[in-house]
Protein backbone atom coordinates (compact mmCIF):
# COMPACT_ATOMS: atom_id res chain seq x y z
CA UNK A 1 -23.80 -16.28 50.97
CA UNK A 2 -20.92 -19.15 51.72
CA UNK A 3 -23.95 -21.09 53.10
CA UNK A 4 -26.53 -20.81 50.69
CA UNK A 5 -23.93 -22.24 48.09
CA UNK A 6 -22.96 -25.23 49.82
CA UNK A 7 -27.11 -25.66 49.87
CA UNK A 8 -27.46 -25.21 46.69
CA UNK A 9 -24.41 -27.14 45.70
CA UNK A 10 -25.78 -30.28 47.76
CA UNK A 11 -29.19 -30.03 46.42
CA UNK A 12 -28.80 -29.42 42.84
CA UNK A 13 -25.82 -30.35 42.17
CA UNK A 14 -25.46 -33.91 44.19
CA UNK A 15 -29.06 -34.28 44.40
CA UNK A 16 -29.23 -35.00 48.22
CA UNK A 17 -32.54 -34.99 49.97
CA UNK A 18 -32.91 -32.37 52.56
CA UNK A 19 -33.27 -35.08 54.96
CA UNK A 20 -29.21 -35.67 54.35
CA UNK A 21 -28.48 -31.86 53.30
CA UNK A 22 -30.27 -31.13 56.97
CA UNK A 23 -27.63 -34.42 58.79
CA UNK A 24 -24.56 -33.05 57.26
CA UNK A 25 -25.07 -29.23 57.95
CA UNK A 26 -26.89 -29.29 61.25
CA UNK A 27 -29.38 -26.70 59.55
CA UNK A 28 -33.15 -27.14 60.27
CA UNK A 29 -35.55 -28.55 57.68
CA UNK A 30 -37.01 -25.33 57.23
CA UNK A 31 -34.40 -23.02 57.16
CA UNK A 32 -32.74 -25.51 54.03
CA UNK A 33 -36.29 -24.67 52.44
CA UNK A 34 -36.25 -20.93 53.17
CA UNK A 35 -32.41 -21.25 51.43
CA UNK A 36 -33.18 -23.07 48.74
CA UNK A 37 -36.61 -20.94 48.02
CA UNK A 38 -34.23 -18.28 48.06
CA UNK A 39 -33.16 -18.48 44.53
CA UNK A 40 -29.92 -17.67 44.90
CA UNK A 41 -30.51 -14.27 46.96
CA UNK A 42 -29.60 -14.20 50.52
CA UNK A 43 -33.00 -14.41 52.41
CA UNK A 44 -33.43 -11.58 55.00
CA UNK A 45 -35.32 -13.14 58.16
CA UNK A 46 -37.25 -10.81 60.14
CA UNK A 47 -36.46 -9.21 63.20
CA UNK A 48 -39.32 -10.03 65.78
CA UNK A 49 -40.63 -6.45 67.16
CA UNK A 50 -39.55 -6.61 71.20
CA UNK A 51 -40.55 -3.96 73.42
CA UNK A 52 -37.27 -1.80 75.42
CA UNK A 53 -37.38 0.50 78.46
CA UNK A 54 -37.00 3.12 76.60
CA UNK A 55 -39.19 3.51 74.00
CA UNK A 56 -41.67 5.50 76.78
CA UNK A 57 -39.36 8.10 77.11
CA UNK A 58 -37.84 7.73 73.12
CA UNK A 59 -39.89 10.92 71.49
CA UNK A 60 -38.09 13.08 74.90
CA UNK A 61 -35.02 12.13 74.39
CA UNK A 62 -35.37 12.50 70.71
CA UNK A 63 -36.32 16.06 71.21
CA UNK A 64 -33.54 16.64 73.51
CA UNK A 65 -31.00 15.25 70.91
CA UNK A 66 -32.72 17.87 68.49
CA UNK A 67 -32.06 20.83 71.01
CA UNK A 68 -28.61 19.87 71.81
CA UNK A 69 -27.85 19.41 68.19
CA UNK A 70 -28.52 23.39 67.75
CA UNK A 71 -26.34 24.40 70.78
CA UNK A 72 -22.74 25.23 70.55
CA UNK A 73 -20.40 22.90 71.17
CA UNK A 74 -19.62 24.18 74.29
CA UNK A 75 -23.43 24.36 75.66
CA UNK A 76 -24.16 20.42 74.81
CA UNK A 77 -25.08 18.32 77.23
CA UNK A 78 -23.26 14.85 77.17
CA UNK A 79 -25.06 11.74 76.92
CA UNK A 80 -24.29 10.85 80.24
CA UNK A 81 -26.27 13.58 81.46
CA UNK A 82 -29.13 12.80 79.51
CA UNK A 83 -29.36 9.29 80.94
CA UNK A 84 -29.39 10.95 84.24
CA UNK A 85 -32.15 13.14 83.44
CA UNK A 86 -34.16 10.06 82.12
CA UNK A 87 -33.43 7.96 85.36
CA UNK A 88 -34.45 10.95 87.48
CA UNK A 89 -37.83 10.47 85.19
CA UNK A 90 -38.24 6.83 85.90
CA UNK A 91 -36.04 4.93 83.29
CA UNK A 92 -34.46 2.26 84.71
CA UNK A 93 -32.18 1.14 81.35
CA UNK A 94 -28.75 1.34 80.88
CA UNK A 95 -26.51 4.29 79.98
CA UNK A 96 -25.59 2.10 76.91
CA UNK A 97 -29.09 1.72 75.62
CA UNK A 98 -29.46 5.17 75.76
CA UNK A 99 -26.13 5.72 73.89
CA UNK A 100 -27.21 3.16 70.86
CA UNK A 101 -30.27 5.12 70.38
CA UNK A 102 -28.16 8.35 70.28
CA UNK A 103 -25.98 7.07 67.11
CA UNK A 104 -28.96 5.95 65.48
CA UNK A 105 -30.37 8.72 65.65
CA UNK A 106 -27.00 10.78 64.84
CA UNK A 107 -27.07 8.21 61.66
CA UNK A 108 -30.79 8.60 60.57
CA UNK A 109 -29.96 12.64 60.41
CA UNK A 110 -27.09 12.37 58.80
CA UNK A 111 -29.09 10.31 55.77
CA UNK A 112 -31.23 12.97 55.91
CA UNK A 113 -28.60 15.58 55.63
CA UNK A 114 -27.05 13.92 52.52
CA UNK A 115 -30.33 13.16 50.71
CA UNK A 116 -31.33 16.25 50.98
CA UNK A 117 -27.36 17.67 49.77
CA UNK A 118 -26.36 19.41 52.74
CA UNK A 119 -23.44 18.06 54.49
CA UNK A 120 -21.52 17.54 50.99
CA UNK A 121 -18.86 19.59 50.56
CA UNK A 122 -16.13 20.53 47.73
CA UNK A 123 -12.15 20.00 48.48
CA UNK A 124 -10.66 22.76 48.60
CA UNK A 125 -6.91 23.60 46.88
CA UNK A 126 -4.76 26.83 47.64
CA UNK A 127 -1.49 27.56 45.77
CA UNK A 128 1.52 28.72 47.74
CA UNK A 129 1.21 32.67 49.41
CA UNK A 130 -2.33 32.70 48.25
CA UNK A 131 -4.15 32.77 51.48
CA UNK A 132 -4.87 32.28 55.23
CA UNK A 133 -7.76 31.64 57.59
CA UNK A 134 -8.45 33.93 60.50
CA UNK A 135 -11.02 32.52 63.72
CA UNK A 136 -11.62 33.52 67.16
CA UNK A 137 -12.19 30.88 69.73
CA UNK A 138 -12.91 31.33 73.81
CA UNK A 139 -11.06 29.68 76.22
CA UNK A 140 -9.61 29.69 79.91
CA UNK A 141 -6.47 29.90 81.18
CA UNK A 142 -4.78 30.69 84.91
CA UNK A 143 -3.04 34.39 84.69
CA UNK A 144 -1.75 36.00 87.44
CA UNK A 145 -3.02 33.55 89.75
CA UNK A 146 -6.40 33.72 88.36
CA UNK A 147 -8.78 31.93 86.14
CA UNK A 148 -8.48 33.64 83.17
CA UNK A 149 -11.49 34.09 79.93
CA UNK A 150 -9.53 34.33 77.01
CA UNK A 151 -10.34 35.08 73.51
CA UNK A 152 -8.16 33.08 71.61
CA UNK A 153 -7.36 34.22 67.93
CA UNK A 154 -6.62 31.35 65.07
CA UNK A 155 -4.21 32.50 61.87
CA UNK A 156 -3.94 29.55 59.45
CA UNK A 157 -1.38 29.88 56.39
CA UNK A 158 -4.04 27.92 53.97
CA UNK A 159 -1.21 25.90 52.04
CA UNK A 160 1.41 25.19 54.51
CA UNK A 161 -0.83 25.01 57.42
CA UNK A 162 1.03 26.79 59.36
CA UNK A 163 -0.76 28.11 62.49
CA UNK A 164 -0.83 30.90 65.15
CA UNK A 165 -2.66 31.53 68.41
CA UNK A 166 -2.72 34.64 70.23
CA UNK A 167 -4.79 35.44 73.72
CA UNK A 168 -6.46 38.32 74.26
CA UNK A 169 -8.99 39.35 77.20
CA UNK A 170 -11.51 40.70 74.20
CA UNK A 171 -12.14 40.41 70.40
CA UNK A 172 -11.89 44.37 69.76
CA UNK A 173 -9.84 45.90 67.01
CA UNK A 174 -7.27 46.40 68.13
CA UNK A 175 -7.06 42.98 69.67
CA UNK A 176 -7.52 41.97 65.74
CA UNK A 177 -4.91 44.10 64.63
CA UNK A 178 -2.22 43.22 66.60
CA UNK A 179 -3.26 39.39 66.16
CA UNK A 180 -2.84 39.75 62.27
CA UNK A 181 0.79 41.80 63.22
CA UNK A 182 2.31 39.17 65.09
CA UNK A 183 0.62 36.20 62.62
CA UNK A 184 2.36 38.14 59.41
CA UNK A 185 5.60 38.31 61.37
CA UNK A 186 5.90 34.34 62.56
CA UNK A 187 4.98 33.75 58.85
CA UNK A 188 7.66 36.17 57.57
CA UNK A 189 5.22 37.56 55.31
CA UNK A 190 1.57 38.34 53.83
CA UNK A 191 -0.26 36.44 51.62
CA UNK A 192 -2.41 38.04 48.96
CA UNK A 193 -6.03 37.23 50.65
CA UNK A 194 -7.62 36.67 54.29
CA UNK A 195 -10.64 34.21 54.54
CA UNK A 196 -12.94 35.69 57.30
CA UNK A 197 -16.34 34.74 58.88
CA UNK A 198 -18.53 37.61 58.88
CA UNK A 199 -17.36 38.97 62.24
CA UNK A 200 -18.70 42.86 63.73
CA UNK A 201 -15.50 43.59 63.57
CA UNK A 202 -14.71 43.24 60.14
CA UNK A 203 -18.20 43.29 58.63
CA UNK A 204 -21.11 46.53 59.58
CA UNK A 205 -23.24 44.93 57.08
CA UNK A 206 -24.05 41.41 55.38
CA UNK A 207 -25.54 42.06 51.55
CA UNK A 208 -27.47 39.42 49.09
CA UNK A 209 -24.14 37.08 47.95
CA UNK A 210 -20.61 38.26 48.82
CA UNK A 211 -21.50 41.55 49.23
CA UNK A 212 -20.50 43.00 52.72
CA UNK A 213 -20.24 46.06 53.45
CA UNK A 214 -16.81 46.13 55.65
CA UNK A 215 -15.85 47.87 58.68
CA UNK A 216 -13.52 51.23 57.46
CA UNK A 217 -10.73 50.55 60.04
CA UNK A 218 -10.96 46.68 59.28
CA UNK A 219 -10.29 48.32 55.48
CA UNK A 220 -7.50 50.65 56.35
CA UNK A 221 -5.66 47.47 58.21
CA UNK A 222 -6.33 45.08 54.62
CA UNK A 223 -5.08 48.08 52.87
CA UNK A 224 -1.78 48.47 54.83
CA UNK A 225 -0.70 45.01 54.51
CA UNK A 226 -1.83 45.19 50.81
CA UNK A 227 -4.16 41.74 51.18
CA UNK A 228 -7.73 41.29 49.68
CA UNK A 229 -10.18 40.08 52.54
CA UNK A 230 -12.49 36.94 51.61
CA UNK A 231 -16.14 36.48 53.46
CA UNK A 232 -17.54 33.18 53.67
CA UNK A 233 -21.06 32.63 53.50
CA UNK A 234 -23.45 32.61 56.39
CA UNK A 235 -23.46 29.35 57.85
CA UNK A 236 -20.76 28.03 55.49
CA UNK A 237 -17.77 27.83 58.01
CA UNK A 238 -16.50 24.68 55.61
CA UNK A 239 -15.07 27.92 53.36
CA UNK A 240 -12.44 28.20 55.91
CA UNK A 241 -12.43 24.69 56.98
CA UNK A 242 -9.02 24.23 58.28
CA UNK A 243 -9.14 26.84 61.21
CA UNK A 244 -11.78 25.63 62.10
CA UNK A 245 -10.37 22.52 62.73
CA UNK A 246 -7.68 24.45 63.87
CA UNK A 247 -9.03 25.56 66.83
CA UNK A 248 -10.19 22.26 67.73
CA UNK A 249 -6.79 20.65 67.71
CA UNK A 250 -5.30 23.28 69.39
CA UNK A 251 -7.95 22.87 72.26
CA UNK A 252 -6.09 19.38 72.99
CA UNK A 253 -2.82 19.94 71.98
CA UNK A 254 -1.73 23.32 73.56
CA UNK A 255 -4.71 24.81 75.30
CA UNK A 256 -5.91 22.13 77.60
CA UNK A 257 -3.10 21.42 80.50
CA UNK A 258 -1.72 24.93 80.22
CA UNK A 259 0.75 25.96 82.75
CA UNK A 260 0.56 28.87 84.79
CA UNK A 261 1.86 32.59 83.66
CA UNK A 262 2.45 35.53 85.29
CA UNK A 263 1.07 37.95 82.87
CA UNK A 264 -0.79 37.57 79.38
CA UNK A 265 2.24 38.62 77.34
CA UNK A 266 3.92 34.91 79.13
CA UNK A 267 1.38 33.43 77.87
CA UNK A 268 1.58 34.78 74.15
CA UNK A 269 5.55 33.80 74.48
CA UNK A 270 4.65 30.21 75.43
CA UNK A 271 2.06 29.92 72.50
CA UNK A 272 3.65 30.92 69.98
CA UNK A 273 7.14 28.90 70.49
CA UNK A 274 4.98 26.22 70.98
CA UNK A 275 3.05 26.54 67.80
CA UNK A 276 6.24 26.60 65.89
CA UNK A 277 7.66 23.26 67.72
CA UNK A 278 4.40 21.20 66.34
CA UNK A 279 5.19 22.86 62.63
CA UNK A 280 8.28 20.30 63.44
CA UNK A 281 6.42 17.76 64.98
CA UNK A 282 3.32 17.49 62.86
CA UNK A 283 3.44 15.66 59.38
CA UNK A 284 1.45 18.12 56.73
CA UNK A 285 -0.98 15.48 55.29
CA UNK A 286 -1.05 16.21 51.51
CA UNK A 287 2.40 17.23 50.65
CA UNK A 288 5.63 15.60 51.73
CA UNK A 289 7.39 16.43 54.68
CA UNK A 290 6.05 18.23 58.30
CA UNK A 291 4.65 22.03 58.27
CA UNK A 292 7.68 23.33 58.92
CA UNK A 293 9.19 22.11 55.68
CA UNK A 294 6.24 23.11 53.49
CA UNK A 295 6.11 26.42 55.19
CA UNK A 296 9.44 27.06 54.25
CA UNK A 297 8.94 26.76 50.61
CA UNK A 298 4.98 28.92 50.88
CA UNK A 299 7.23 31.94 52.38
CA UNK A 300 9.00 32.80 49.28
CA UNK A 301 5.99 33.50 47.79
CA UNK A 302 4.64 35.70 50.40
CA UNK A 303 4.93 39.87 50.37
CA UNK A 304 7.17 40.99 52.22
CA UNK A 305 6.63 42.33 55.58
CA UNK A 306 5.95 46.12 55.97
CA UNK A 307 5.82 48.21 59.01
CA UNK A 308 3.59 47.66 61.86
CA UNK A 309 -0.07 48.99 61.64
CA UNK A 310 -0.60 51.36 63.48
CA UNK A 311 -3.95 49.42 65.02
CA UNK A 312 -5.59 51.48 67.38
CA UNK A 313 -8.82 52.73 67.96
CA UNK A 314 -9.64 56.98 68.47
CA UNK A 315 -12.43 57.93 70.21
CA UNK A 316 -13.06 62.28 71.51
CA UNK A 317 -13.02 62.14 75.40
CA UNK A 318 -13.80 65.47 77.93
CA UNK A 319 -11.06 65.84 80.86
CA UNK A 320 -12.66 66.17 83.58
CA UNK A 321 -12.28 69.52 86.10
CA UNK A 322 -9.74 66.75 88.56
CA UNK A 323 -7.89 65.71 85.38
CA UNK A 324 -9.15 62.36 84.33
CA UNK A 325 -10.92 60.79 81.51
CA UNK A 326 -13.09 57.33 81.84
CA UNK A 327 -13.05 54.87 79.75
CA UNK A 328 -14.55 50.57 80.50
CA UNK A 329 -15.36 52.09 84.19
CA UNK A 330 -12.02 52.84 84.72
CA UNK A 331 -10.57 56.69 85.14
CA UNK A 332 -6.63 58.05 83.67
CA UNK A 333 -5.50 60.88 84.56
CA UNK A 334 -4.22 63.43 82.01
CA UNK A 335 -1.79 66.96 82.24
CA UNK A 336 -3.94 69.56 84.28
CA UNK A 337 -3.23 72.28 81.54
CA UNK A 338 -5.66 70.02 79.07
CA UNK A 339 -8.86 69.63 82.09
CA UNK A 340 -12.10 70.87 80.92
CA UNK A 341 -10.43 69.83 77.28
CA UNK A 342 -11.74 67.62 74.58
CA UNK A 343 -8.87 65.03 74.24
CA UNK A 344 -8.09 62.01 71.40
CA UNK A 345 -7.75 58.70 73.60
CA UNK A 346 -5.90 55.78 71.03
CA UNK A 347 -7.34 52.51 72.00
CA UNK A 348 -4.23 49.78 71.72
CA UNK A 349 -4.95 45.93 72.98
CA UNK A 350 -2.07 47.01 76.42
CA UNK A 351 -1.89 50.74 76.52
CA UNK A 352 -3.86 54.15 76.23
CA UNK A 353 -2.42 56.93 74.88
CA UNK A 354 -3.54 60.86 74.84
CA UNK A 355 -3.52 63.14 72.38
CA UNK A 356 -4.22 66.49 71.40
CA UNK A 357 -3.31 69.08 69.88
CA UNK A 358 -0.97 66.67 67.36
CA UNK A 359 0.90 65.43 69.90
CA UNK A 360 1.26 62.87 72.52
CA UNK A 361 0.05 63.64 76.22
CA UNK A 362 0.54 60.92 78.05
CA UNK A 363 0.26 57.21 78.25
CA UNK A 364 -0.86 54.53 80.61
CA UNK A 365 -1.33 50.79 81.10
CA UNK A 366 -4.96 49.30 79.65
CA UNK A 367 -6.85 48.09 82.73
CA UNK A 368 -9.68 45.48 81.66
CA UNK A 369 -12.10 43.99 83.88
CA UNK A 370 -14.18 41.45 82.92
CA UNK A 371 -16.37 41.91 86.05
CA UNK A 372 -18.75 44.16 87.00
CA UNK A 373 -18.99 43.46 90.36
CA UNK A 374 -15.42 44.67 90.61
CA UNK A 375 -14.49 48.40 91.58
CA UNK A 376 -13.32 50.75 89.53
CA UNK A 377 -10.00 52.07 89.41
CA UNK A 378 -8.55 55.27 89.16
CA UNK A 379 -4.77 55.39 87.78
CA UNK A 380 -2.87 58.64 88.60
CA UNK A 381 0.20 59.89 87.53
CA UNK A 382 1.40 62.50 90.28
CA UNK A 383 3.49 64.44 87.76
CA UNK A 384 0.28 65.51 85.70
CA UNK A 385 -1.04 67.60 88.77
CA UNK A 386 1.97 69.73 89.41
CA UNK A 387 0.67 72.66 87.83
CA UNK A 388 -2.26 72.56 89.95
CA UNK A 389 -0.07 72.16 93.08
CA UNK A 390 2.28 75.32 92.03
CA UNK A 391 -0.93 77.35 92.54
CA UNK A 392 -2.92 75.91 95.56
CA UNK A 393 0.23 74.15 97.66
CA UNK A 394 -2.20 72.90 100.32
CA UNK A 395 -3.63 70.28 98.18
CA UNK A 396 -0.42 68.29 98.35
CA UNK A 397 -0.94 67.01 101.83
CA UNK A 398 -4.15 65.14 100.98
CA UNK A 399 -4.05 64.79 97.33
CA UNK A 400 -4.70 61.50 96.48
CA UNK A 401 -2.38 61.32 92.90
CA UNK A 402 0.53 62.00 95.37
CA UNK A 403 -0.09 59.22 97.53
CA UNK A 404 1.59 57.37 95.27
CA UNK A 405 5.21 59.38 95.27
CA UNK A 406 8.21 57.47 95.80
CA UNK A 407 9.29 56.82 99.31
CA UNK A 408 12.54 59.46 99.36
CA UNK A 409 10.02 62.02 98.52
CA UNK A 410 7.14 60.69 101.07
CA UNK A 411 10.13 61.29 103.31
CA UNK A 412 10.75 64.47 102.49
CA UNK A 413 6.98 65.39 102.49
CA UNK A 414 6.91 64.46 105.75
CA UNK A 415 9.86 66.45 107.00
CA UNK A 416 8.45 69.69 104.90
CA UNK A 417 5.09 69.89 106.30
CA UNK A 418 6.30 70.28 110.01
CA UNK A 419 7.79 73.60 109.20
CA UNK A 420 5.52 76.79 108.08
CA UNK A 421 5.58 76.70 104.34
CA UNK A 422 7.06 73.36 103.73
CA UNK A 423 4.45 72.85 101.37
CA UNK A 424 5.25 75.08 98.65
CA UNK A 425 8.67 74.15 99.14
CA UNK A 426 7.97 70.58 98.72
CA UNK A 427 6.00 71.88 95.60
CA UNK A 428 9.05 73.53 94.09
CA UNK A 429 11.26 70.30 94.91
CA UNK A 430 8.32 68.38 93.21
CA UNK A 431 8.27 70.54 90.28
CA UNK A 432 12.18 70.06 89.90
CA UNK A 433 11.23 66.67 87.22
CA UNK A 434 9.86 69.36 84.72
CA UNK A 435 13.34 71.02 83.96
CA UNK A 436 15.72 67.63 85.39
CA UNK A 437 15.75 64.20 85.11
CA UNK A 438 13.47 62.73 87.84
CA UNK A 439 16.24 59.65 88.77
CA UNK A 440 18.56 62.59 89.47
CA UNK A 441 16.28 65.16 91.56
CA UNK A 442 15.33 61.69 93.76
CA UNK A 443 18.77 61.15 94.28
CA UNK A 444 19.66 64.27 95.45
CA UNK A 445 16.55 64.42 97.92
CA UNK A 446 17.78 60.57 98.96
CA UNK A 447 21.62 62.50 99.78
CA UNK A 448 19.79 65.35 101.51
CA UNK A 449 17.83 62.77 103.71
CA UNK A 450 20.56 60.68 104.40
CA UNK A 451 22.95 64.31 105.49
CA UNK A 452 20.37 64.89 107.79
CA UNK A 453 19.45 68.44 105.94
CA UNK A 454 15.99 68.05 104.30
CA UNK A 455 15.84 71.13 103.07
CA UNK A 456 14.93 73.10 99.39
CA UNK A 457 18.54 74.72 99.18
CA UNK A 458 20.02 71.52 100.16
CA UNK A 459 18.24 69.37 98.07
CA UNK A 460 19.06 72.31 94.78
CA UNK A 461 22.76 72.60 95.77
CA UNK A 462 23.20 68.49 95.68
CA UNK A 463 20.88 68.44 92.90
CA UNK A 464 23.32 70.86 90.68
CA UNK A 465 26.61 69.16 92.38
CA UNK A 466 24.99 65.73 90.26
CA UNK A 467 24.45 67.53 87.33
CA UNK A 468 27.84 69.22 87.47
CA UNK A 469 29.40 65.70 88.39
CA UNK A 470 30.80 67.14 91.55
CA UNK A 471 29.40 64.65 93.74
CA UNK A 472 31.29 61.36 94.64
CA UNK A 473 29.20 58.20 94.35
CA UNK A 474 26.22 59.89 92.72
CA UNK A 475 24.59 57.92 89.59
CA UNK A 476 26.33 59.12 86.26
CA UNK A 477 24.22 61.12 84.06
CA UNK A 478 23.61 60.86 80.63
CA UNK A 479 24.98 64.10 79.01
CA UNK A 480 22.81 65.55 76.99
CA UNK A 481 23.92 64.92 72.99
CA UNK A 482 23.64 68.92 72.54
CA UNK A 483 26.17 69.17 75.22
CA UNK A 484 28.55 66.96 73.99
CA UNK A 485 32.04 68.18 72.44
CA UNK A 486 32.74 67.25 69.00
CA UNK A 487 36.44 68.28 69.67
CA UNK A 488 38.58 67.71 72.32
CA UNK A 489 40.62 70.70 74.27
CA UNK A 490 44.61 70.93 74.20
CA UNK A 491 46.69 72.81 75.94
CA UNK A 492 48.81 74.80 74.03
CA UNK A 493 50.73 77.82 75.22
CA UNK A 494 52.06 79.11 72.11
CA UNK A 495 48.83 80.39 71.50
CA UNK A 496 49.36 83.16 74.23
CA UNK A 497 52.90 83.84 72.20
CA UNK A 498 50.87 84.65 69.43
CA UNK A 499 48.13 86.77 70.65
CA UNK A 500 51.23 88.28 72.46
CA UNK A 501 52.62 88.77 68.66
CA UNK A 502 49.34 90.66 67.49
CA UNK A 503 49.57 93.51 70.33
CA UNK A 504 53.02 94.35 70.21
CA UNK A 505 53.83 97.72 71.25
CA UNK A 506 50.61 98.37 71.90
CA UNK A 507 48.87 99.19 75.98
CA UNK A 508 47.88 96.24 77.91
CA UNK A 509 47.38 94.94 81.45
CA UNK A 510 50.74 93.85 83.05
């Protein structure tokens, strides 16, 4: 526009020829015409139409930026892999061509998107305690030595912005309940609603609007911590907008150049402490100060925290006639008095506990496998097969629950069965952990091994000797607190002066 002025200026106002207008700008004689027929609007000169190599292969690559645009994020191809494809087809332009076209395109859609109102959104406002956003995301990480798929859970204080992450090996319930315990507990507190996806695990059934009918454990968990869960719409993940970006922030600022942990609950540690060190480091946006400082003030107006849910899962199981129960491939063994028994087994994200009969059976570390193609396991627990053992001794020597004994009573085993009925003794020294404390019966069989006199009686007389606190160097023994005094003995010898006092005159023994 600064050049069609000084034009105009030089024409109308000084009355120049175009002859001189064209000498003193070093414009052509026709583009001075084109500016001056302009009338005072910039003219627009048109682009001549020139052929590129890749307008042959432009409606395949536009369907391929269709396709990809439906994909996750995590199933895209990059562009750099689409100009490969293309070469491999016979294009012979550059990766950079191929990259202009892409934004175009990105920008044409976009129009498109707007004109036709999608893509505008509403900003959205939450007062202090009023809410949070919950998300799962999927990610890797090396555990134990191993490349680890993790399902990475997202808890998002909506005002403060505070933010938790949590790993888990599956998005269960109980994987969900203990995410939402450990969230409430960094936050020191609930706020009154939960913004959700529509997730299986939270929602059986999607109705016409916000109607859902939700999952009745999903419920019971809401209900404990007194909070009102909040749906979004299908397809409206801009409801709980900043989770979303949550989880991809976190991706590059704590996920991505992970160290290595031992175990999953190292891993957990290390998230969360980090988590809280970028509240420090990262400036909230809207309100003054970082999310630390904002958080501080949102937490007086969240409920208190209550107990712990109780978050697992109950399913009916069958014990088998050899004592176990199956559950993801993998087989538990449970008390021999409850086989051929319908049994409660509680679900929780790192154990699995047995019930019946209101009360607890037993308990035993969660296995999960993500494979298939890996074996099953079987986890014993020796002590829930001594009643079986009491009655058939012989299976002791090949059983395979007591393959895993500890070694002072693999020892002993092994001195027992030379001798005619070592067995059932070694049954009845076994069964010793039913009535005693197990650290003390194995170190009275460890005494009895080191004496040189492996034997039943031995192993009972040492075993009482600890109990008694007879024997020197043995490991003390926590007295039972029904054993305990309250008062303390004294001697006192007038006592005898009275009783003495009572009988007086009377018969006794001299």
């Amino acid at each position: 526009m600064g050049l069609l002025n000084v034009i105009r200026k030089l024409r109308l106002r000084q009355g120049l020829a175009i002859r001189e207008i064209e000498r003193r700008t070093g414009l052509s004689r026709n583009t001075i015409k084109k500016y001056l027929k302009a009338d005072g609007i910039e003219p627009k000169f048109a682009t001549p139409e020139r052929s590129s190599k890749l307008d042959p292969f432009a409606e395949k690559l536009t369907g391929w930026l269709k396709t990809n645009a439906k994909k996750g994020r995590k199933d895209r191809q990059t562009l750099k892999k689409m100009h490969a494809d293309l070469v491999a087809l016979g294009f012979t332009g550059s990766y950079n061509r191929v990259a202009a076209f892409a934004r175009q395109w990105k920008a044409d859609r976009r129009r498109e998107e707007q004109t036709t109102g999608r893509g505008t959104f509403v900003p959205l406002a939450f007062s202090p305690g009023e809410a949070f956003q919950f998300d799962w995301s999927e990610d890797f990480a090396v555990v134990g030595g191993e490349r680890m798929k993790l399902q990475v859970a997202h808890i998002k204080l909506s005002h403060s912005r505070a933010f938790l992450l949590r790993a888990y090996p599956l998005q269960t319930h109980e994987m969900l309940f203990d995410a939402h315990w450990h969230a409430f507990r960094v936050f020191g507190g609930v706020p009154e609603r939960g913004i959700y996806d529509n997730m299986r695990t939270a929602v059986d059934l999607v109705g016409r609007g916000k109607a859902r009918q939700v999952n009745i454990r999903f419920l019971a968990m809401a209900n404990h911590y007194v909070f009102e869960p909040d749906f979004c719409n299908p397809a409206a993940g801009w409801e709980k907008g900043q989770v979303e970006k949550n989880v991809r922030d976190a991706r590059h600022q704590m996920l991505q150049g992970m160290p290595d942990f031992p175990d999953l609950a190292a891993l957990n540690d290390w998230l969360e402490q980090r988590c809280i060190a970028l509240w420090h480091e990262t400036a909230h946006g809207t309100l003054s100060g970082t999310i630390a400082d904002v958080w501080a003030e949102e937490r007086v107006a969240l409920m208190p925290l209550p107990v712990a849910f109780d978050g697992f899962i109950e399913i009916s199981k069958r014990v088998s006639p050899t004592c176990l129960i199956s559950f993801e491939r993998n087989r538990y063994s449970v008390p021999a008095s409850f086989a051929n028994r319908p049994v409660s087994l509680r679900i929780y994200p790192d154990r699995l506990v047995v019930a019946a009969e209101g009360q607890i059976l037993c308990e035993h570390a969660r296995i999960i496998q993500r494979s298939h193609k890996l074996p099953a396991k079987t986890i014993y627990d020796w002590r829930h097969y001594l009643a079986v053992v009491q009655r058939k001794p012989g299976a002791l020597r090949n059983g395979a629950p007591f393959l895993e004994l500890p070694s002072a009573f693999r020892q002993l085993q092994e001195h027992m069965l030379r001798k005619p009925g070592g067995d059932r003794e070694m049954v009845d020294i076994l069964a010793l952990v039913l009535h005693h404390d197990e650290q003390a019966v194995l170190t009275a069989v460890e005494l009895a091994l080191v004496g040189g006199v492996p034997t039943k009686t031995h192993v009972l007389n040492l075993l009482h000797r600890l109990v008694d606190g007879k024997v020197i160097g043995g490991p003390p023994l926590d007295t039972p607190q029904a054993l305990a005094l309250r008062r303390e003995p004294k001697a006192n010898v007038e006592r005898y002066d009275a009783l003495r006092g009572q009988i007086a005159g009377g018969r006794h023994a001299s």
